[in-house]
Structure formats: structure tokens, C-alpha cells
Protein backbone atom coordinates (compact mmCIF):
# COMPACT_ATOMS: atom_id res chain seq x y z
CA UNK A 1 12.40 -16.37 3.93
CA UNK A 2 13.70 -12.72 2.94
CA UNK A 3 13.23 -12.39 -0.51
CA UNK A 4 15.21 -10.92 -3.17
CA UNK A 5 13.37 -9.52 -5.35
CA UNK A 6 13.12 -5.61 -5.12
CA UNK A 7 9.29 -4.67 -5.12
CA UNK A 8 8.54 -2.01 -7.57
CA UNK A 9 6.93 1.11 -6.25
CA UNK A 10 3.96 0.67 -8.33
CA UNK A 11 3.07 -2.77 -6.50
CA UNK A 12 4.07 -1.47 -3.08
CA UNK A 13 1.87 1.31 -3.46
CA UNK A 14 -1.48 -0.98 -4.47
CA UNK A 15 -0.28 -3.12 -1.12
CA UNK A 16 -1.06 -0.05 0.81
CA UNK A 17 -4.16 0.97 -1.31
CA UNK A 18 -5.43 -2.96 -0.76
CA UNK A 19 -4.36 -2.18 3.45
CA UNK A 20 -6.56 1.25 3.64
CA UNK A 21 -9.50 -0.78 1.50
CA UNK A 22 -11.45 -1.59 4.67
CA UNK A 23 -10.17 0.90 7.04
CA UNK A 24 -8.87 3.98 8.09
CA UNK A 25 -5.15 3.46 9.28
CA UNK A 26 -2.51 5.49 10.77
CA UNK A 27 1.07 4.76 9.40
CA UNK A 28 2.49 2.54 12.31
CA UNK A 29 -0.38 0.02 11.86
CA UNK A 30 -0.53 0.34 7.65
CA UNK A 31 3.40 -0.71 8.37
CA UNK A 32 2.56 -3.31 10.45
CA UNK A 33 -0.13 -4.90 8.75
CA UNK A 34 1.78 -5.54 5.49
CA UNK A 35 5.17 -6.13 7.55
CA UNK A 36 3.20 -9.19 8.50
CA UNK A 37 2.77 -10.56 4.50
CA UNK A 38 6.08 -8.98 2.68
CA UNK A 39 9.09 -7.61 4.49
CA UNK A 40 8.53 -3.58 4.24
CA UNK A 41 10.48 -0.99 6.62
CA UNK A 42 9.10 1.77 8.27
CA UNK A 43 10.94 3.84 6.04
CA UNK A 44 9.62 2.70 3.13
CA UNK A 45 5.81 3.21 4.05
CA UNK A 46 5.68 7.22 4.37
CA UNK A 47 7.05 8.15 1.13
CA UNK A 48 4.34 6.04 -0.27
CA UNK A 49 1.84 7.42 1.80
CA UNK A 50 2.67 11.03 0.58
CA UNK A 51 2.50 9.99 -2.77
CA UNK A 52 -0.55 8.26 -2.94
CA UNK A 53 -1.91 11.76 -0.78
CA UNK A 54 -0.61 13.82 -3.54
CA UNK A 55 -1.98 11.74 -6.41
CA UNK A 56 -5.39 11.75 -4.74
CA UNK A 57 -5.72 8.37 -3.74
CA UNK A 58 -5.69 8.96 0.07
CA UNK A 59 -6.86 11.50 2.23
CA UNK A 60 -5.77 12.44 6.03
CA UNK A 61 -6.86 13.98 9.15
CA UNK A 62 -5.11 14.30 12.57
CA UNK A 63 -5.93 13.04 15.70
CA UNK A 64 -4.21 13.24 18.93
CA UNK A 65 -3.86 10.00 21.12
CA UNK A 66 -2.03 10.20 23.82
CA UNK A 67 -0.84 13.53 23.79
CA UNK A 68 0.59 12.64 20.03
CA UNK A 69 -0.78 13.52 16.88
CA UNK A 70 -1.74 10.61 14.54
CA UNK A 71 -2.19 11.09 11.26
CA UNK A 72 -4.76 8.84 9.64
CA UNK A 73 -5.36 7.64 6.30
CA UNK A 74 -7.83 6.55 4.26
CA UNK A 75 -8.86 5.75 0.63
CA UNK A 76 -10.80 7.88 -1.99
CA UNK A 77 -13.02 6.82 -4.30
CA UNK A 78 -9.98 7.81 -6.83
CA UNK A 79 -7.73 5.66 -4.52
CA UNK A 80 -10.26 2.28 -5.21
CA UNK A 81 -10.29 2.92 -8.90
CA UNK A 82 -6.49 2.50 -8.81
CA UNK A 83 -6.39 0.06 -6.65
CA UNK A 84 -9.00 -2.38 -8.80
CA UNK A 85 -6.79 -1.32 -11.78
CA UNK A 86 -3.57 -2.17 -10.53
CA UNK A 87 -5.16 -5.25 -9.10
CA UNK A 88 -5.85 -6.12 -13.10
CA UNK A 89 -2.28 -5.27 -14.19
CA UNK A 90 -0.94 -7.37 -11.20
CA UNK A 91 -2.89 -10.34 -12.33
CA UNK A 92 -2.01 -10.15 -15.89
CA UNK A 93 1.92 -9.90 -14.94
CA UNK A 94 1.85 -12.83 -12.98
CA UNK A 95 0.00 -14.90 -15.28
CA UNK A 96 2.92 -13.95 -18.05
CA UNK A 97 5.80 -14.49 -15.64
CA UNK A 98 4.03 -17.79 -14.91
CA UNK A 99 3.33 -18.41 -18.57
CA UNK A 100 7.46 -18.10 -18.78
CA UNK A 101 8.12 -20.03 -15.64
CA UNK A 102 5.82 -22.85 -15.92
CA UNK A 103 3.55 -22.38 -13.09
């Protein structure tokens, strides 16, 4: 079921925070992976990435792999912190909307 509800950047980037948490990922995969939970597009994933490389919450290095460079990402201790924080805010916002909702 496609869902309407436009995901706010905030969320989408703790998705990809929560995706790098056990691994080191190149984009195509990090797409992939949450592709397979909450409909993303490719697009959408490498602005986020640059963000969350800018704010400190990723690092990178570069690889080749078959004769193409990868670029590989993976989360700082900076990058956790948010992530357990914005795991926090997510759980108090759905326990409001809930509260409002009934569930």
C-alpha cells in the first residue's frame, strides 16, 4: 500500500542513521534496504546522505569495485547520539498522535 503521508526529513534522515547502525553501506544498498520497509526513491537518499555528512553524523571513504568508485558510509559516534535522540522524539510523537487517534 503506497502511503500518503509525506515523511518529514527529520524522520527520513534517523531511517538512514537506524540503516548505517550496524554497518557500513554504500548508497545503492542504504536505498535498498529501507526501499524494502517505506517507499523511498533513489533520489531522495543522497541529499540525505550529504546532509547527515555535513552535520557530522556520517563519515565516507571510497572504494573502487569493479572499476567504479563506491562511496561508503558509515555512522559517527555524533551520528548514534542523534539517532538514539530522534529515536526518543519519534516515540513520543507517535504515542500523542495515538493518544489523538485512539490507538
Amino acid at each position: 500500500m503506497m502511503m500518503k503521508i509525506k515523511i518529514p526529513n527529520l524522520v527520513l534522515e534517523a531511517v538512514v542513521l537506524q540503516t548505517l547502525s550496524e554497518e557500513e553501506l554504500y548508497g545503492y544498498v542504504i536505498t535498498k534496504k529501507i526501499q524494502e520497509v517505506i517507499p523511498i526513491s533513489d533520489s531522495t537518499t543522497y541529499p540525505i546522505l550529504r546532509r547527515l555528512e555535513q552535520k557530522g553524523f556520517v563519515t565516507t571513504r571510497s572504494a573502487i569495485f569493479d572499476e567504479r568508485t563506491r562511496k561508503y558510509y558509515q555512522l559517527t559516534q555524533t551520528g548514534e547520539e542523534q539517532l538514539a535522540d530522534a529515536k526518543k522524539e519519534w516515540q513520543t510523537f507517535v504515542e500523542q498522535v495515538n493518544g489523538i487517534l485512539g490507538e
